[in-house]
N, C-alpha and C. Protein backbone atom coordinates (compact mmCIF):
# COMPACT_ATOMS: atom_id res chain seq x y z
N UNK A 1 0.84 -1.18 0.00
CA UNK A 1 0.00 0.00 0.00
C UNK A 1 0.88 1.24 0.00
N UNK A 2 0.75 2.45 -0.86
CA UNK A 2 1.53 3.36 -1.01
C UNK A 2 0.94 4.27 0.21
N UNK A 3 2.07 4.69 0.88
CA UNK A 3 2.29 5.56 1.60
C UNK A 3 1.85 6.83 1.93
N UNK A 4 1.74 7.40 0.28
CA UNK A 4 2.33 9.00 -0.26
C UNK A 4 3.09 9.63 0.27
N UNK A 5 3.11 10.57 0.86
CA UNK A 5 3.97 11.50 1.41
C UNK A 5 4.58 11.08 3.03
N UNK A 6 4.38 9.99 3.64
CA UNK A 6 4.12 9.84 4.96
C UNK A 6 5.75 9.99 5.40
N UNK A 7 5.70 10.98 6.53
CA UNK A 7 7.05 11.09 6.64
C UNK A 7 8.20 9.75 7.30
N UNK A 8 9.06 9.62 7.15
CA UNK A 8 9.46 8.46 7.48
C UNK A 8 9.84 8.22 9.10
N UNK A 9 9.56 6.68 9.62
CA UNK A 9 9.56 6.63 11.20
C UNK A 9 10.87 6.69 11.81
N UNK A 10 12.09 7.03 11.29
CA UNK A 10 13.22 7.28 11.57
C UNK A 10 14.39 7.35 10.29
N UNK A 11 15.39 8.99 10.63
CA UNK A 11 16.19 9.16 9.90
C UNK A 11 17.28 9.61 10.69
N UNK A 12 18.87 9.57 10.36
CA UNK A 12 19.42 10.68 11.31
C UNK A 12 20.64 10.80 9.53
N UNK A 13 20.83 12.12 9.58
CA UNK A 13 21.56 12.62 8.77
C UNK A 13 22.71 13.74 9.46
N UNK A 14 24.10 13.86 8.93
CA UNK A 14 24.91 14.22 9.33
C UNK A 14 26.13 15.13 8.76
N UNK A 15 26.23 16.51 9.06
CA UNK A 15 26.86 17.61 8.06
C UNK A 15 27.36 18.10 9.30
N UNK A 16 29.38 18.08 8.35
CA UNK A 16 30.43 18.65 9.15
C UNK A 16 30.67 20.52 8.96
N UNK A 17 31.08 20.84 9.43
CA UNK A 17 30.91 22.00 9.40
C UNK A 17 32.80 22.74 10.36
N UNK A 18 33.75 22.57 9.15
CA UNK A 18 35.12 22.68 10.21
C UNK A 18 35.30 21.47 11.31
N UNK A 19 34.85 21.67 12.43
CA UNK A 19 35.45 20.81 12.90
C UNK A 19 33.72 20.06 14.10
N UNK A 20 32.76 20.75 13.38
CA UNK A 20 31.78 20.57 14.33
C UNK A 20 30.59 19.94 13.27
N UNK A 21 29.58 18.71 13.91
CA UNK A 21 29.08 17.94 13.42
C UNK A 21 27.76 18.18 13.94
N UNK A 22 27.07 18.52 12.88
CA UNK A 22 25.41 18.54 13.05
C UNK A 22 24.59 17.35 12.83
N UNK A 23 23.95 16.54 13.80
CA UNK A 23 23.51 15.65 13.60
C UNK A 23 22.18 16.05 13.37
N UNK A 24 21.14 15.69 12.70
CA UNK A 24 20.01 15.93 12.75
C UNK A 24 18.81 14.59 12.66
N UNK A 25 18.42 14.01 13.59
CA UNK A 25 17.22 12.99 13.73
C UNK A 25 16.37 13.26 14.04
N UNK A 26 14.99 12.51 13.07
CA UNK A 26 13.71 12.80 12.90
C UNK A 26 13.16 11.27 13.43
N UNK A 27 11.88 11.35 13.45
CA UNK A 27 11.23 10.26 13.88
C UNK A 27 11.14 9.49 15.70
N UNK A 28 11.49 8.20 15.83
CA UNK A 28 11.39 7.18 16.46
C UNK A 28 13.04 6.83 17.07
N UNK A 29 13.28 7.20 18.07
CA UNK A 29 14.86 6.77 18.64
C UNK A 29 14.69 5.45 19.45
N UNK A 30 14.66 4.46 18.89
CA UNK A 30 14.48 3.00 19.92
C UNK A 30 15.48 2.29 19.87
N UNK A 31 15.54 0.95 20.70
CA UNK A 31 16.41 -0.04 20.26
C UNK A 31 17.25 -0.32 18.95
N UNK A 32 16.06 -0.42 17.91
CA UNK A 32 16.34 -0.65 16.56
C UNK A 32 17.02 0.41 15.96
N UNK A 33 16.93 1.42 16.16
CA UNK A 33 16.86 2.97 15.39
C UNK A 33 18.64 3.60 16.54
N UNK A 34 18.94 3.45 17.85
CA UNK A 34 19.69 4.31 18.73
C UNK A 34 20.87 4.30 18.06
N UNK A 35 21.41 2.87 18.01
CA UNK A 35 22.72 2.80 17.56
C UNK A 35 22.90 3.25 16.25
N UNK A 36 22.31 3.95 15.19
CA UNK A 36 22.22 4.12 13.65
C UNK A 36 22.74 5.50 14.31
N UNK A 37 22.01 6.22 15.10
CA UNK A 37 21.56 7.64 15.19
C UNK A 37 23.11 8.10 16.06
N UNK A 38 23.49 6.62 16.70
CA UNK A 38 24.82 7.02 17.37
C UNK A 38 26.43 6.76 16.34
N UNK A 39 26.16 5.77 15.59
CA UNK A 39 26.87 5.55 14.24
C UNK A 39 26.99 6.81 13.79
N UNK A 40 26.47 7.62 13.24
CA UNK A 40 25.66 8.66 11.98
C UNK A 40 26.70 9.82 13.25
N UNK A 41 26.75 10.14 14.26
CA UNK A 41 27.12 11.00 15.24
C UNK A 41 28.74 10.76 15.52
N UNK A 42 29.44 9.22 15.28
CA UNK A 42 30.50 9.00 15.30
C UNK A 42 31.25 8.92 13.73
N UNK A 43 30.41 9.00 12.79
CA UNK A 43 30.69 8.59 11.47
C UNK A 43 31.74 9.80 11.33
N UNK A 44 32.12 11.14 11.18
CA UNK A 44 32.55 12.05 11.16
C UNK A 44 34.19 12.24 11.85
N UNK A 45 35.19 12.76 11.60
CA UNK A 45 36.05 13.01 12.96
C UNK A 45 35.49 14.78 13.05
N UNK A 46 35.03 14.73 14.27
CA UNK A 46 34.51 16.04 15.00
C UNK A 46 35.20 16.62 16.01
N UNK A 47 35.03 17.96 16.49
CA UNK A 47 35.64 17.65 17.98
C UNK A 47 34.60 18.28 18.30
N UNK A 48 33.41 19.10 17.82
CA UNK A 48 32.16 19.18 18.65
C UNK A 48 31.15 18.87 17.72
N UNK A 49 29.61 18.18 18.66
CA UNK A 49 28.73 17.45 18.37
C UNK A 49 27.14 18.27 18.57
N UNK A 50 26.49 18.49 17.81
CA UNK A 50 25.07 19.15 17.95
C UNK A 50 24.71 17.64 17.54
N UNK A 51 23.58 17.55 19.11
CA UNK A 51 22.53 16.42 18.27
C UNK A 51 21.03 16.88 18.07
N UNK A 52 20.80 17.34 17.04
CA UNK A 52 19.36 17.87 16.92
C UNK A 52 18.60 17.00 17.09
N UNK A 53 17.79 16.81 18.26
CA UNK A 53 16.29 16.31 18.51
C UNK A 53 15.10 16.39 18.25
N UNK A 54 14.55 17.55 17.76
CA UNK A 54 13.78 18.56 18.04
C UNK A 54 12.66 17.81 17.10
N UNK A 55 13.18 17.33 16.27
CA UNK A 55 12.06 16.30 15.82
C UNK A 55 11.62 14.98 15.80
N UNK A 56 12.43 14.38 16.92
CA UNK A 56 12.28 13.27 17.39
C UNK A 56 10.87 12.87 17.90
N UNK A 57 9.78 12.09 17.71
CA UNK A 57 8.56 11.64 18.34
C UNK A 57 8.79 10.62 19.34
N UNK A 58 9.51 10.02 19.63
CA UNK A 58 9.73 8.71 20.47
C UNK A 58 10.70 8.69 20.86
N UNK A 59 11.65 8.22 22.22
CA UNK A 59 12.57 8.06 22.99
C UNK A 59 12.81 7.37 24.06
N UNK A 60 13.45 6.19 23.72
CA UNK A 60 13.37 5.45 24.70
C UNK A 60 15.02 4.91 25.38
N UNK A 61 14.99 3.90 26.56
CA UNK A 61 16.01 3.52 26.66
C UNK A 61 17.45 3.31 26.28
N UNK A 62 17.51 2.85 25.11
CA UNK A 62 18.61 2.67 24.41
C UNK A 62 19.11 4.12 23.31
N UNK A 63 18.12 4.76 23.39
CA UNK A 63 18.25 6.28 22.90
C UNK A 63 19.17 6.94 23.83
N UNK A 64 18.63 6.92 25.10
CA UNK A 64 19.29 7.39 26.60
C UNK A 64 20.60 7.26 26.19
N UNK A 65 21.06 5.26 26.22
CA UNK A 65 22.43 5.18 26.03
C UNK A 65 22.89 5.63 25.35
N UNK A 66 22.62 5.93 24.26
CA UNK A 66 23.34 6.42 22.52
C UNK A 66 24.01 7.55 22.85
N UNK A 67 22.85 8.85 24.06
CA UNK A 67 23.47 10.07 24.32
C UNK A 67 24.27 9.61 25.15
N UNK A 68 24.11 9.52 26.21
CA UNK A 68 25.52 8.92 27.03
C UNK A 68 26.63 8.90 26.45
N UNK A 69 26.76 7.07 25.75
CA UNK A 69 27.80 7.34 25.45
C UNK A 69 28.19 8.86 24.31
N UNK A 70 27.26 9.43 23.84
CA UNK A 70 28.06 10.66 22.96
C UNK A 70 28.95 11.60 24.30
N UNK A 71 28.06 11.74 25.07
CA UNK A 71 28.63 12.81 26.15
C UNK A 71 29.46 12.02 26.45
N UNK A 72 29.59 11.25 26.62
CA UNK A 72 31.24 10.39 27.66
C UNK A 72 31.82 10.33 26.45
N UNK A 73 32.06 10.49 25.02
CA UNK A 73 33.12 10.49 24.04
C UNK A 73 33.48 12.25 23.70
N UNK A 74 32.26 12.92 24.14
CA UNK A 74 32.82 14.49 23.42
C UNK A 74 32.57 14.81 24.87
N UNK A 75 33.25 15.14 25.90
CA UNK A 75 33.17 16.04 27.21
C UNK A 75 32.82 17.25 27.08
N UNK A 76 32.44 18.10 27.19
CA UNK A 76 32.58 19.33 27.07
C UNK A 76 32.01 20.00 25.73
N UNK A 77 31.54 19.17 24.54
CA UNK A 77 31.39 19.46 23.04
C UNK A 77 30.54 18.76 22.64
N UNK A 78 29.62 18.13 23.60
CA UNK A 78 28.31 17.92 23.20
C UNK A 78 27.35 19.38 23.37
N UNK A 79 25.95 19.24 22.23
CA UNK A 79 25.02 20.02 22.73
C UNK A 79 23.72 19.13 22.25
N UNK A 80 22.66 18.93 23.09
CA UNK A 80 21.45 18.20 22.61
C UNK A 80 20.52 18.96 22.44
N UNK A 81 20.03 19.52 21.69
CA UNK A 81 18.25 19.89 21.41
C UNK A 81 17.27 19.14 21.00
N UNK A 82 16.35 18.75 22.40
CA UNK A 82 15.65 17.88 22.60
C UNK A 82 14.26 18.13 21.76
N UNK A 83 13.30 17.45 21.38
CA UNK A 83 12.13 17.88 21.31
C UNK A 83 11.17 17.86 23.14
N UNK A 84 9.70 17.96 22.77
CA UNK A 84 9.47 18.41 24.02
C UNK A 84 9.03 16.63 24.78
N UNK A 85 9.53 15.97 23.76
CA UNK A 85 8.82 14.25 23.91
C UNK A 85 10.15 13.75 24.50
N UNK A 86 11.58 14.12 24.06
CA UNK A 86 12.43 13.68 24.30
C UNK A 86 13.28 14.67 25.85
N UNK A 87 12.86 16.21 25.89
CA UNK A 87 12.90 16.59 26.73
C UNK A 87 12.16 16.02 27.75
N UNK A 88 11.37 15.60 28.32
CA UNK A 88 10.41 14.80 29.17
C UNK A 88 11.08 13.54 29.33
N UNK A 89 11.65 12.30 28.49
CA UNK A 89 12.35 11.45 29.14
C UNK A 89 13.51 11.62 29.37
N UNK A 90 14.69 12.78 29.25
CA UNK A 90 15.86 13.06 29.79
C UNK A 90 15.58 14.06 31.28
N UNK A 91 14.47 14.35 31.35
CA UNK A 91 14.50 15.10 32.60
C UNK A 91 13.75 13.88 33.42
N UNK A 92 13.17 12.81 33.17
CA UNK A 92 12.61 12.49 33.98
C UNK A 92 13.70 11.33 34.23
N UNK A 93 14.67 11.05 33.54
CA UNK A 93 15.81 9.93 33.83
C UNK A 93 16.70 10.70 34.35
N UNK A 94 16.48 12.00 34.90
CA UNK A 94 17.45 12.86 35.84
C UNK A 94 18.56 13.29 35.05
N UNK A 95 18.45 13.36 33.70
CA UNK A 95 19.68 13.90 32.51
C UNK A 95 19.44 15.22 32.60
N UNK A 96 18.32 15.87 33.08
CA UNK A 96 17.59 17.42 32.33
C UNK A 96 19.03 18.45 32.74
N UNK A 97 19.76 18.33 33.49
CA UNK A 97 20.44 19.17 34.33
C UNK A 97 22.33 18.67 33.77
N UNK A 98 22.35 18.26 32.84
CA UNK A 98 23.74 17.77 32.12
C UNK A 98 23.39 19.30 31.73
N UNK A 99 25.30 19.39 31.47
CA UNK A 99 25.96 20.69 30.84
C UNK A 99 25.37 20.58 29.22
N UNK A 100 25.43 19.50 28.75
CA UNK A 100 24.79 18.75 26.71
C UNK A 100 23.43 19.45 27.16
N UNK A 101 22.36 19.48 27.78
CA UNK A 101 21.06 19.56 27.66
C UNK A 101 20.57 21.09 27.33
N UNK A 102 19.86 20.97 26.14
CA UNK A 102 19.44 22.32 26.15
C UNK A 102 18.00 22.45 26.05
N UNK A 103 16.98 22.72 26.84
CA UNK A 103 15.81 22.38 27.03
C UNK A 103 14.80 23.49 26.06
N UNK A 104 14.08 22.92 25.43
CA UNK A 104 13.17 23.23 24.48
C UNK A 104 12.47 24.65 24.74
């Protein structure tokens, strides 16, 4: 059954910029989907990391880890912009208050 236009349930795309890496993911961050979105974020040599959220609909567990480990690989040169779905499970897993968090 065709689709049409239906936007897709997960993407993460990735543009360097000097020495700083814009990640940008849309959709569904799950199990299936975290490690792509954390691949796509290491794919680059960076020394700072934007992970755009902001259009993320879903966030779960293994999403959590993906940021993690980004913040424990870039100290200081992470920045996350959450959406307000993904802001809600980093504040409520007690992340809201990391130096990376930039709240919606």
């Amino acid at each position: 059954m065709d689709q049409g236009g239906a936007p897709p349930v997960f993407s993460a795309s990735a543009e360097l910029d000097g020495d700083h890496l814009h990640v940008v993911v849309t959709g569904e961050v799950d199990m299936a989907t975290a490690d792509t979105m954390l691949q796509t974020a290491l794919r680059e040599p960076a020394r700072r990391v934007t992970l755009d959220l902001r259009a993320v609909t879903f966030f779960d567990s293994a999403a959590i880890h993906a940021v993690v480990r980004l913040a424990q690989k870039f100290p200081d040169a992470l920045t996350v912009l959450p959406s307000r779905q993904v802001a809600r499970v980093l504040e409520i897993s007690g992340l809201g208050e990391q130096a990376w968090y930039r709240s919606p």
